[in-house]
PDB file of N, CA and C in Angstrom:
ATOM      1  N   UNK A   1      -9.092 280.852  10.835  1.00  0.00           N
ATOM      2  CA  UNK A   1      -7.998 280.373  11.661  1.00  0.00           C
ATOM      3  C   UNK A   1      -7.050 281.513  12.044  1.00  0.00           C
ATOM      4  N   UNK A   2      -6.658 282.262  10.986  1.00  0.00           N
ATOM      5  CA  UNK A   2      -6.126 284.027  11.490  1.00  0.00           C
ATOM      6  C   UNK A   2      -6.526 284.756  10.501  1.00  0.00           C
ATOM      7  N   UNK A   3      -6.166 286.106  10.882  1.00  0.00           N
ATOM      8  CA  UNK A   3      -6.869 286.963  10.047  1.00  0.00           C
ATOM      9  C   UNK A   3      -5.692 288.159   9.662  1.00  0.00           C
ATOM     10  N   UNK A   4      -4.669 287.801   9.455  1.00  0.00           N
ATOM     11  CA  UNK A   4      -3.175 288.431   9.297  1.00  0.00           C
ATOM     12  C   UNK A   4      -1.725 287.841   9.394  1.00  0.00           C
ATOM     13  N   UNK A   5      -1.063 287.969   8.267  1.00  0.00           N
ATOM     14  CA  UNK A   5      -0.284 287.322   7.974  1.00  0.00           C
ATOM     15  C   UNK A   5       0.765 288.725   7.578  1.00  0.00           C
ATOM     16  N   UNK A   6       2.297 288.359   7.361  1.00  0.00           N
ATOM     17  CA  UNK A   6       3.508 289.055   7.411  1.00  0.00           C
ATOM     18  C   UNK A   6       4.274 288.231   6.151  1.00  0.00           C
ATOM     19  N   UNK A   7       4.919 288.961   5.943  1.00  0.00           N
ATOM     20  CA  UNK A   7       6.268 288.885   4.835  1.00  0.00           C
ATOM     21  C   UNK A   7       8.151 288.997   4.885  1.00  0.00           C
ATOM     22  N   UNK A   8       8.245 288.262   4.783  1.00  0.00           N
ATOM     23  CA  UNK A   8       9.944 288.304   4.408  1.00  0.00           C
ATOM     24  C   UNK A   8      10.454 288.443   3.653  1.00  0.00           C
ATOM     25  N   UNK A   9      11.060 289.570   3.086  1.00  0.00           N
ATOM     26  CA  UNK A   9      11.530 289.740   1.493  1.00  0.00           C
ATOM     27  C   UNK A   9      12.885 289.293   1.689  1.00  0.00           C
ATOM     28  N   UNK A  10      13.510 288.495   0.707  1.00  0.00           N
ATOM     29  CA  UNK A  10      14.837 288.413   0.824  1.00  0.00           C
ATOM     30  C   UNK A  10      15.920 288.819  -0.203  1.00  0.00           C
ATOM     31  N   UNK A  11      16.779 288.670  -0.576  1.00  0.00           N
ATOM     32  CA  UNK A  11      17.400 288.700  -1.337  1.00  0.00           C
ATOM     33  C   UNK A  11      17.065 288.420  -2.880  1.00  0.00           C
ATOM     34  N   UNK A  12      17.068 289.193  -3.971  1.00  0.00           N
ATOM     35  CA  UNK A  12      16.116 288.390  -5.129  1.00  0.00           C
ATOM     36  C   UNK A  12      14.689 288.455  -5.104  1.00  0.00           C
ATOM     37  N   UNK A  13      14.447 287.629  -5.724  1.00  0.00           N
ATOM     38  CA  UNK A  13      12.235 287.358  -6.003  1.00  0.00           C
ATOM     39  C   UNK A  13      12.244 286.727  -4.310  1.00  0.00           C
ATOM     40  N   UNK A  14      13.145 286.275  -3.339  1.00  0.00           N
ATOM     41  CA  UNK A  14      12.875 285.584  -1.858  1.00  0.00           C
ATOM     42  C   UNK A  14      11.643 286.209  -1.324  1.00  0.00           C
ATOM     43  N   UNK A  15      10.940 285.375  -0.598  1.00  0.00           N
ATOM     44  CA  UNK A  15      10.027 285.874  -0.095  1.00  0.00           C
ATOM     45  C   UNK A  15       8.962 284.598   0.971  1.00  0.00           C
ATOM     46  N   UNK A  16       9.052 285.069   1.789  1.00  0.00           N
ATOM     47  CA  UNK A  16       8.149 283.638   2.964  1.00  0.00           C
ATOM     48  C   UNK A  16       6.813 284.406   3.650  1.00  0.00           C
ATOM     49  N   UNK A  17       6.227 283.858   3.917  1.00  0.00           N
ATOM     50  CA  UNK A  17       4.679 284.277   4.636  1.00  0.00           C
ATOM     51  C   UNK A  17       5.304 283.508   5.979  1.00  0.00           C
ATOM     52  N   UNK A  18       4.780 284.977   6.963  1.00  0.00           N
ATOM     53  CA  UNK A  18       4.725 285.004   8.962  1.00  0.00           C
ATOM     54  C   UNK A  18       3.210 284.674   8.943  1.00  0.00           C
ATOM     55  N   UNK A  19       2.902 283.575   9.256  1.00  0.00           N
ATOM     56  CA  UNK A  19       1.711 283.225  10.252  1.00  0.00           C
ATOM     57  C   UNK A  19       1.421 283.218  11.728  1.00  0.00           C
ATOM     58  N   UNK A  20       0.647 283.705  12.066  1.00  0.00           N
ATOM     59  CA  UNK A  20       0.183 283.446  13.393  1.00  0.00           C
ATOM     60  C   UNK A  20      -0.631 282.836  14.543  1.00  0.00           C
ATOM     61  N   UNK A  21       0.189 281.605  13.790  1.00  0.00           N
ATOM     62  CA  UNK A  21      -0.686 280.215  14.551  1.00  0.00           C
ATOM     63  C   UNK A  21       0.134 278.803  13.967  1.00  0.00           C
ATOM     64  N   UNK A  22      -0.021 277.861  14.426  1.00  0.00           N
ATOM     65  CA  UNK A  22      -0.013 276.528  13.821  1.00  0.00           C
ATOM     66  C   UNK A  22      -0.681 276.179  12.832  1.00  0.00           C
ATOM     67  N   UNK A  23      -0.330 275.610  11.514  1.00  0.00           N
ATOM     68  CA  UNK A  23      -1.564 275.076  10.731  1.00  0.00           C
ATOM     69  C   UNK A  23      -1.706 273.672  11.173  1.00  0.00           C
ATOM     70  N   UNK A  24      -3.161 273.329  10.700  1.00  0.00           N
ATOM     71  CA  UNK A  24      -3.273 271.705  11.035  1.00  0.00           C
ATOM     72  C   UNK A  24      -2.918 271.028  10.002  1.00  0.00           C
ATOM     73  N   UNK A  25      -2.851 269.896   9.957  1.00  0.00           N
ATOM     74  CA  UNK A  25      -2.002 269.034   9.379  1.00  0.00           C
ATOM     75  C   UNK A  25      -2.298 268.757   8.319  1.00  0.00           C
ATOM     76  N   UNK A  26      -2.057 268.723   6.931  1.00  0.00           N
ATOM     77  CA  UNK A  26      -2.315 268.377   5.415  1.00  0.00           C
ATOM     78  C   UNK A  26      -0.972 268.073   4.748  1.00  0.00           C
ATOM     79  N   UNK A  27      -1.294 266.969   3.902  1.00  0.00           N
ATOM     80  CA  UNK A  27      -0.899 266.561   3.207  1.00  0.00           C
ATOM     81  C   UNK A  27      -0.254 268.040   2.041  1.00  0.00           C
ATOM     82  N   UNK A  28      -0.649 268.523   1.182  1.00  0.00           N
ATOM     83  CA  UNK A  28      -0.495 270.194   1.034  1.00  0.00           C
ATOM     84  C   UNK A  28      -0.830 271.206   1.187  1.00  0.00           C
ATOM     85  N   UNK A  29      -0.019 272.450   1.271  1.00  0.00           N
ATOM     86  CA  UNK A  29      -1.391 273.616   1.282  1.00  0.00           C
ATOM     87  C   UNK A  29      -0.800 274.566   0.270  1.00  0.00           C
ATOM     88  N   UNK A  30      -2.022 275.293   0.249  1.00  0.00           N
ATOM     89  CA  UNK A  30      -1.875 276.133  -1.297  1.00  0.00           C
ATOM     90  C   UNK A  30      -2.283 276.991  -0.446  1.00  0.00           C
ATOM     91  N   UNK A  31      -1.370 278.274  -1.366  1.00  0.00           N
ATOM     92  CA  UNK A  31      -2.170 279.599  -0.579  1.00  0.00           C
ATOM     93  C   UNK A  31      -2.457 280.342  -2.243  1.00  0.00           C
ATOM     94  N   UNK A  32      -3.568 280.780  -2.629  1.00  0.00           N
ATOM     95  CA  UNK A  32      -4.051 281.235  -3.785  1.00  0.00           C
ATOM     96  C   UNK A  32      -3.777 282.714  -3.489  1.00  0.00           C
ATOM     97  N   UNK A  33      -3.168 283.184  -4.738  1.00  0.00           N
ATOM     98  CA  UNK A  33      -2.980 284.934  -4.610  1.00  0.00           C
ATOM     99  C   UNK A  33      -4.160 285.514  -5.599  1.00  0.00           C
ATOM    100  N   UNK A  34      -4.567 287.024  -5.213  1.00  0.00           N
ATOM    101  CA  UNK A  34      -4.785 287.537  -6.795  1.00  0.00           C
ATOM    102  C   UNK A  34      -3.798 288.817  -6.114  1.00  0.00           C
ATOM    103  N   UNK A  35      -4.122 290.154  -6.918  1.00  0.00           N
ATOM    104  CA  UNK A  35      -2.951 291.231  -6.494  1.00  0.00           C
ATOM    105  C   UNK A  35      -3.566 291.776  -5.357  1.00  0.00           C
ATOM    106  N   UNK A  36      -4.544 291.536  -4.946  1.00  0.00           N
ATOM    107  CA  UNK A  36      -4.699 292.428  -3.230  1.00  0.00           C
ATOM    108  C   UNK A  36      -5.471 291.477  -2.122  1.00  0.00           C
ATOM    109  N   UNK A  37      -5.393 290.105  -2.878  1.00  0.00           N
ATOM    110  CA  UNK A  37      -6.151 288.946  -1.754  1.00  0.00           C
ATOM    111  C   UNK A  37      -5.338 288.089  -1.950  1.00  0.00           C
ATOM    112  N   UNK A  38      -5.097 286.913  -0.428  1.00  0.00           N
ATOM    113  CA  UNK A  38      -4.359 285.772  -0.296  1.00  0.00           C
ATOM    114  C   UNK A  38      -5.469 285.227   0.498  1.00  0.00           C
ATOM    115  N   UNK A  39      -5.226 283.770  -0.174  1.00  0.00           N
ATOM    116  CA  UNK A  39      -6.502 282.632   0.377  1.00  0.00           C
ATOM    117  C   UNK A  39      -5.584 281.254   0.805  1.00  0.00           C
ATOM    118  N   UNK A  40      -5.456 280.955   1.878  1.00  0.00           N
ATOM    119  CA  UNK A  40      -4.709 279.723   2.647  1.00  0.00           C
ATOM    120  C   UNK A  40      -5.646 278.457   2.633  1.00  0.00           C
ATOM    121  N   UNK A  41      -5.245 277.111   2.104  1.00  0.00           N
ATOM    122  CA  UNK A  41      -5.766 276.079   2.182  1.00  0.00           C
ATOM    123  C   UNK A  41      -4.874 275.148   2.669  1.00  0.00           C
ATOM    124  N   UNK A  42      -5.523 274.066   3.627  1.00  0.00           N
ATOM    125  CA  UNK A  42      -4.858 273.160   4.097  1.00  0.00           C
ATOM    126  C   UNK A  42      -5.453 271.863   3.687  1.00  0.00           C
ATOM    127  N   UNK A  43      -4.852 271.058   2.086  1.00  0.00           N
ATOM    128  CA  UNK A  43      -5.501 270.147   1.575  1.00  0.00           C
ATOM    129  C   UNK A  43      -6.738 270.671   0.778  1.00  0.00           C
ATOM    130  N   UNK A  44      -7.926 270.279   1.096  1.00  0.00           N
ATOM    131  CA  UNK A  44      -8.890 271.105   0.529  1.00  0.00           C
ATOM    132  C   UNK A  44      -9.992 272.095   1.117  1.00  0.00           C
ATOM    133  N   UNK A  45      -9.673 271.890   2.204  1.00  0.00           N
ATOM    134  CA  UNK A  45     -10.317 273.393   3.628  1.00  0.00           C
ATOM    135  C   UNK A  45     -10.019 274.632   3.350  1.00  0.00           C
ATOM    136  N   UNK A  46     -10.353 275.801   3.086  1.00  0.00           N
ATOM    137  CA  UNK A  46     -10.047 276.602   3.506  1.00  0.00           C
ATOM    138  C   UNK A  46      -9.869 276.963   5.303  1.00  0.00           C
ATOM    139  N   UNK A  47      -8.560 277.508   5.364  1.00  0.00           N
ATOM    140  CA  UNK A  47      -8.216 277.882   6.540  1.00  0.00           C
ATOM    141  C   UNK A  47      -7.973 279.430   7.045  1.00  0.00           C
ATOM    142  N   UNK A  48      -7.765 280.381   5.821  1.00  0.00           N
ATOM    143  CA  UNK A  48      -7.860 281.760   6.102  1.00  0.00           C
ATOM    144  C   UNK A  48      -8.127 282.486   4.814  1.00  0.00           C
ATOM    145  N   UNK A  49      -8.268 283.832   4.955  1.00  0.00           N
ATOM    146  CA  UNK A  49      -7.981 284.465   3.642  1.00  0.00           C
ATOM    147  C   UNK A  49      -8.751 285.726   3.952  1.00  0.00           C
ATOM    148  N   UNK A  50      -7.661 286.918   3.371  1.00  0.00           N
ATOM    149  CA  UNK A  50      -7.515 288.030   3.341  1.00  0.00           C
ATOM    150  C   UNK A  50      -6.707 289.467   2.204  1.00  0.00           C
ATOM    151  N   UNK A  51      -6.929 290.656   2.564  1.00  0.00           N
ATOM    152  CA  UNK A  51      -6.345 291.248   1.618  1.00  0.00           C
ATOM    153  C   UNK A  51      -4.912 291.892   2.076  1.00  0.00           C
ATOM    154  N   UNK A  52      -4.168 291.886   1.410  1.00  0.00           N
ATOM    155  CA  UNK A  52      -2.767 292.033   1.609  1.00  0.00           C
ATOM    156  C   UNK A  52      -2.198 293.103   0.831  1.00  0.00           C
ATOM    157  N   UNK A  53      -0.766 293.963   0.987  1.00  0.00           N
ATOM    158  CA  UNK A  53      -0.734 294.858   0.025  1.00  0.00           C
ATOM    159  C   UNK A  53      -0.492 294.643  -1.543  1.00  0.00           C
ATOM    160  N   UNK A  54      -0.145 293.233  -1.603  1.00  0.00           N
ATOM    161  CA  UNK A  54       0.265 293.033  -3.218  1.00  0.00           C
ATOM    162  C   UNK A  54       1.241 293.390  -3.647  1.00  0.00           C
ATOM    163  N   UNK A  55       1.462 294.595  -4.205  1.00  0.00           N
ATOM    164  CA  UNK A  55       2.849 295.123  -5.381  1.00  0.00           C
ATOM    165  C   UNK A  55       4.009 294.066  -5.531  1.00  0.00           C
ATOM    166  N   UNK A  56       5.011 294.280  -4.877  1.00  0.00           N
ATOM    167  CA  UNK A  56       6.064 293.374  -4.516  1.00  0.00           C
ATOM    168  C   UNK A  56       6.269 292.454  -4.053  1.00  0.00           C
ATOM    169  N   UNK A  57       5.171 291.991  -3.277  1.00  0.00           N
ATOM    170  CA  UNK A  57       4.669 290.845  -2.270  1.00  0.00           C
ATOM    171  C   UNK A  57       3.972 289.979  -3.470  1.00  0.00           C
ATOM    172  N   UNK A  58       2.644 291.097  -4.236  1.00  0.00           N
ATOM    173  CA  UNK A  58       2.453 289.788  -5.584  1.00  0.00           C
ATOM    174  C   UNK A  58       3.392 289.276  -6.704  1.00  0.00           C
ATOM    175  N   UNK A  59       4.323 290.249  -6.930  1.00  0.00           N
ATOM    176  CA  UNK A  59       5.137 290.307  -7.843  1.00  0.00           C
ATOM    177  C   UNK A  59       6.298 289.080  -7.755  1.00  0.00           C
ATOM    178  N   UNK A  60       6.420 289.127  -6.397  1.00  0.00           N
ATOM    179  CA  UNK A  60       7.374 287.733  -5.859  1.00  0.00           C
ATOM    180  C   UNK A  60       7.169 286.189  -5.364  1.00  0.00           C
ATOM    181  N   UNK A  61       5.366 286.786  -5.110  1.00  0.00           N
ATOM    182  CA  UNK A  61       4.459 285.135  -5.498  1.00  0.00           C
ATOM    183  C   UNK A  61       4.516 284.647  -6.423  1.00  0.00           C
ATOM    184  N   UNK A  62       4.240 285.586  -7.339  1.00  0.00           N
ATOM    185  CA  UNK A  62       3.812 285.380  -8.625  1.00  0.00           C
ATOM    186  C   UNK A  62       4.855 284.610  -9.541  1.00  0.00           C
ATOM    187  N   UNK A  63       5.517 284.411  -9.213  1.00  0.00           N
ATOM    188  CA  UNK A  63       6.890 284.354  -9.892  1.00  0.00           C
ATOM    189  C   UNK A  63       7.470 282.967  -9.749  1.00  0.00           C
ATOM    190  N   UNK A  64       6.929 282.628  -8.104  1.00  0.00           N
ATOM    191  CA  UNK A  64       7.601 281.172  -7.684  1.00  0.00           C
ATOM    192  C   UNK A  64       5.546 280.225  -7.906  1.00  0.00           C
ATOM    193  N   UNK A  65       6.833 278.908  -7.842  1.00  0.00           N
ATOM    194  CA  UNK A  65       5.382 277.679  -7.758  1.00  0.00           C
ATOM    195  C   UNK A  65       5.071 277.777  -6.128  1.00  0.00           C
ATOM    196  N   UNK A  66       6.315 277.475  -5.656  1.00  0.00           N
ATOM    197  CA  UNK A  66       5.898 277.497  -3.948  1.00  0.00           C
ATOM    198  C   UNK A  66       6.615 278.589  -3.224  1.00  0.00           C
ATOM    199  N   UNK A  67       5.817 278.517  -1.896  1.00  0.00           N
ATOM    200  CA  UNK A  67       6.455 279.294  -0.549  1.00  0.00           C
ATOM    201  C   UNK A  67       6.507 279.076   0.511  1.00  0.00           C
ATOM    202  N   UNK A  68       7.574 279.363   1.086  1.00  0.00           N
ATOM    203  CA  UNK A  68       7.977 278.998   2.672  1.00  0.00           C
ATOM    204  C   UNK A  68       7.130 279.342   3.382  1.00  0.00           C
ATOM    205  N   UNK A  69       6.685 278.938   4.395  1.00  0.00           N
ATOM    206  CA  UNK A  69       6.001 279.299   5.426  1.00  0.00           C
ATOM    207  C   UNK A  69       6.428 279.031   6.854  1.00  0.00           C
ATOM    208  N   UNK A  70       5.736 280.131   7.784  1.00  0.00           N
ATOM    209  CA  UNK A  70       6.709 280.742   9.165  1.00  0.00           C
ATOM    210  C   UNK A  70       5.969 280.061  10.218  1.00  0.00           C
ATOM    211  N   UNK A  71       5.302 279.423  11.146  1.00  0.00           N
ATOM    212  CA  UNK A  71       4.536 279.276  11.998  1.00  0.00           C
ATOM    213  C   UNK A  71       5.275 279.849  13.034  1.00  0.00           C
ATOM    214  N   UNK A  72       4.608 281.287  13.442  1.00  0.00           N
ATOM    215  CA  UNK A  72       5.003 281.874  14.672  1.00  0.00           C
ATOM    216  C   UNK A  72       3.778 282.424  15.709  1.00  0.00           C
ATOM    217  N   UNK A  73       3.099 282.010  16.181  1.00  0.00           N
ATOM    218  CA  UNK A  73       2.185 281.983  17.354  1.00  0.00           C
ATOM    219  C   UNK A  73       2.619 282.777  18.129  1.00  0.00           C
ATOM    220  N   UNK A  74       1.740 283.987  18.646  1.00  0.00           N
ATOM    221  CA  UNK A  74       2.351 284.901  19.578  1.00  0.00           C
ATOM    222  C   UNK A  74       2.656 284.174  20.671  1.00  0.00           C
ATOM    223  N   UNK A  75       4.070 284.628  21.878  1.00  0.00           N
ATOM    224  CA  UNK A  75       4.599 284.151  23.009  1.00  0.00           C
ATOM    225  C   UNK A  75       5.510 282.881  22.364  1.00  0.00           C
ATOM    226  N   UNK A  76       5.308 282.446  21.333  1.00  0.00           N
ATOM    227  CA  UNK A  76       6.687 281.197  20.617  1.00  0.00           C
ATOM    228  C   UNK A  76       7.632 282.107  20.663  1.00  0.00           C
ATOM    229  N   UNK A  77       8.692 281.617  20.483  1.00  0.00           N
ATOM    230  CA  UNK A  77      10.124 281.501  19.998  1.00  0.00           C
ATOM    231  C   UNK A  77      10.327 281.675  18.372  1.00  0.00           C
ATOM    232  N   UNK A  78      10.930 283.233  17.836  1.00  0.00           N
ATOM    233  CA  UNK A  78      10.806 282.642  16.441  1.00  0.00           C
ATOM    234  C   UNK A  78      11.528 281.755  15.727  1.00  0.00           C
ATOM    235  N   UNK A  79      10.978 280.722  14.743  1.00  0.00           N
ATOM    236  CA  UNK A  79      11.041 279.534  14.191  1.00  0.00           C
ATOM    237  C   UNK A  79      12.591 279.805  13.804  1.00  0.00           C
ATOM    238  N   UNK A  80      13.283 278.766  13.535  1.00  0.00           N
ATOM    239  CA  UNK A  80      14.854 278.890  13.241  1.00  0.00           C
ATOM    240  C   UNK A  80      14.856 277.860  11.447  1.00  0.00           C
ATOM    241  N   UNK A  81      13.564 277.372  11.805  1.00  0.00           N
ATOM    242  CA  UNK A  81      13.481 277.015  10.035  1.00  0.00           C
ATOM    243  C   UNK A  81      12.097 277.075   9.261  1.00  0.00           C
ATOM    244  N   UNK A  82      12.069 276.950   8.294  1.00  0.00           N
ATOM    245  CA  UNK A  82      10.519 276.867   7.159  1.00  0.00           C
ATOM    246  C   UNK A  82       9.612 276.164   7.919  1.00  0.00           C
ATOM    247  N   UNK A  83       8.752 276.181   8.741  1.00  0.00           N
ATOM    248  CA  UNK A  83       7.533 275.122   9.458  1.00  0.00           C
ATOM    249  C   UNK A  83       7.118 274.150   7.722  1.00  0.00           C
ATOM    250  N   UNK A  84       6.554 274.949   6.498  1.00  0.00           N
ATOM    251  CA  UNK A  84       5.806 274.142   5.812  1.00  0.00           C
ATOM    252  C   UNK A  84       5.903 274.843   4.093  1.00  0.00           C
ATOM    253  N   UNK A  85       6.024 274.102   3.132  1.00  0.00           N
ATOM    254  CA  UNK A  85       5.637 275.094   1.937  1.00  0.00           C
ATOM    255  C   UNK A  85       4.473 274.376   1.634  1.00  0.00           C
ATOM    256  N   UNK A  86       3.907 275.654   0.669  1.00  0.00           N
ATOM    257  CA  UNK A  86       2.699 275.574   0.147  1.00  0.00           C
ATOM    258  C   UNK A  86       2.816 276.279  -1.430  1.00  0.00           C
ATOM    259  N   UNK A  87       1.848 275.529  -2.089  1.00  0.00           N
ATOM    260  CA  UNK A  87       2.076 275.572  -3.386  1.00  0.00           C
ATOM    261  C   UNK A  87       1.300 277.543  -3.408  1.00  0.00           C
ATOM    262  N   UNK A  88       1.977 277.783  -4.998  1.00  0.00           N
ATOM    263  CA  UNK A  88       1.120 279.302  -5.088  1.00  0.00           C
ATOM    264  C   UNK A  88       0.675 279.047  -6.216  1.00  0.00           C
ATOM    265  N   UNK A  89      -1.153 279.488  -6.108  1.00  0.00           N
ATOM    266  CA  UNK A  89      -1.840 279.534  -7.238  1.00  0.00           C
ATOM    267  C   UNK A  89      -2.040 280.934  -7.641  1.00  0.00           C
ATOM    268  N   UNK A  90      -1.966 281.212  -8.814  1.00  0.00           N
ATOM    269  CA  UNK A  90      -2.281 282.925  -9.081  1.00  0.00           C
ATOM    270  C   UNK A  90      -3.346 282.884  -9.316  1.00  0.00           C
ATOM    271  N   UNK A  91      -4.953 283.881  -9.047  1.00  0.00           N
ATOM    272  CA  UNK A  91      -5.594 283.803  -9.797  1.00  0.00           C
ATOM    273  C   UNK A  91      -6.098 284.556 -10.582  1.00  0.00           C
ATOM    274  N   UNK A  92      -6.867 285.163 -11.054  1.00  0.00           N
ATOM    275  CA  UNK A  92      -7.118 286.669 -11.860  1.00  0.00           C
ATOM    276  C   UNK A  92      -8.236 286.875 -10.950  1.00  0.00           C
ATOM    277  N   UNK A  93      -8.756 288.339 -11.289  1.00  0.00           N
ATOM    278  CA  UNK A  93      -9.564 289.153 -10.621  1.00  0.00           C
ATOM    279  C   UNK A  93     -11.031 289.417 -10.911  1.00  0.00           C
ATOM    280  N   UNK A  94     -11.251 288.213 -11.500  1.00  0.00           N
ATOM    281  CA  UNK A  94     -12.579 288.457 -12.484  1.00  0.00           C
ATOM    282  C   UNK A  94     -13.960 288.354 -11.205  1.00  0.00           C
TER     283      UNK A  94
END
């Protein structure tokens, strides 16, 4: 569904995922971390997943149950609130 995603660090452990697209519609979504891959699910679909830089970005997943998420589609308007959270699963690297 995309193949790159962005970060917002905020203030503190803060931290939201920039998407680039709409997700479709679920009941929840989980986005699963380990320290250099993120995997997006919508309900029980996978919908994306890729490697990301980790350090601080895992360090501040890692930390919360959930995260904000951005739906910004190139040529939109950027979003003025959270489109969706999604739960965070950690997983190990085995």
């Amino acid at each position: 569904m995309f193949e790159r995603c962005d970060f917002l660090l905020g203030e503190g452990d803060n931290v939201l995922i920039v998407i680039p697209k709409h997700l479709p519609y679920a009941d929840t979504y989980t986005v699963s971390i380990t320290a250099n891959h993120i995997k997006f699910k919508a309900g029980y679909d996978s919908i994306a997943e890729m490697d990301y830089p980790g350090g601080e970005i895992f360090k501040r997943l890692s930390q919360n149950t959930q995260v904000g998420i951005l739906e910004f589609p190139p040529g939109e308007d950027f979003p003025k609130t959270i489109s969706n959270l999604a739960y965070i699963e950690v997983r190990s690297m085995h």
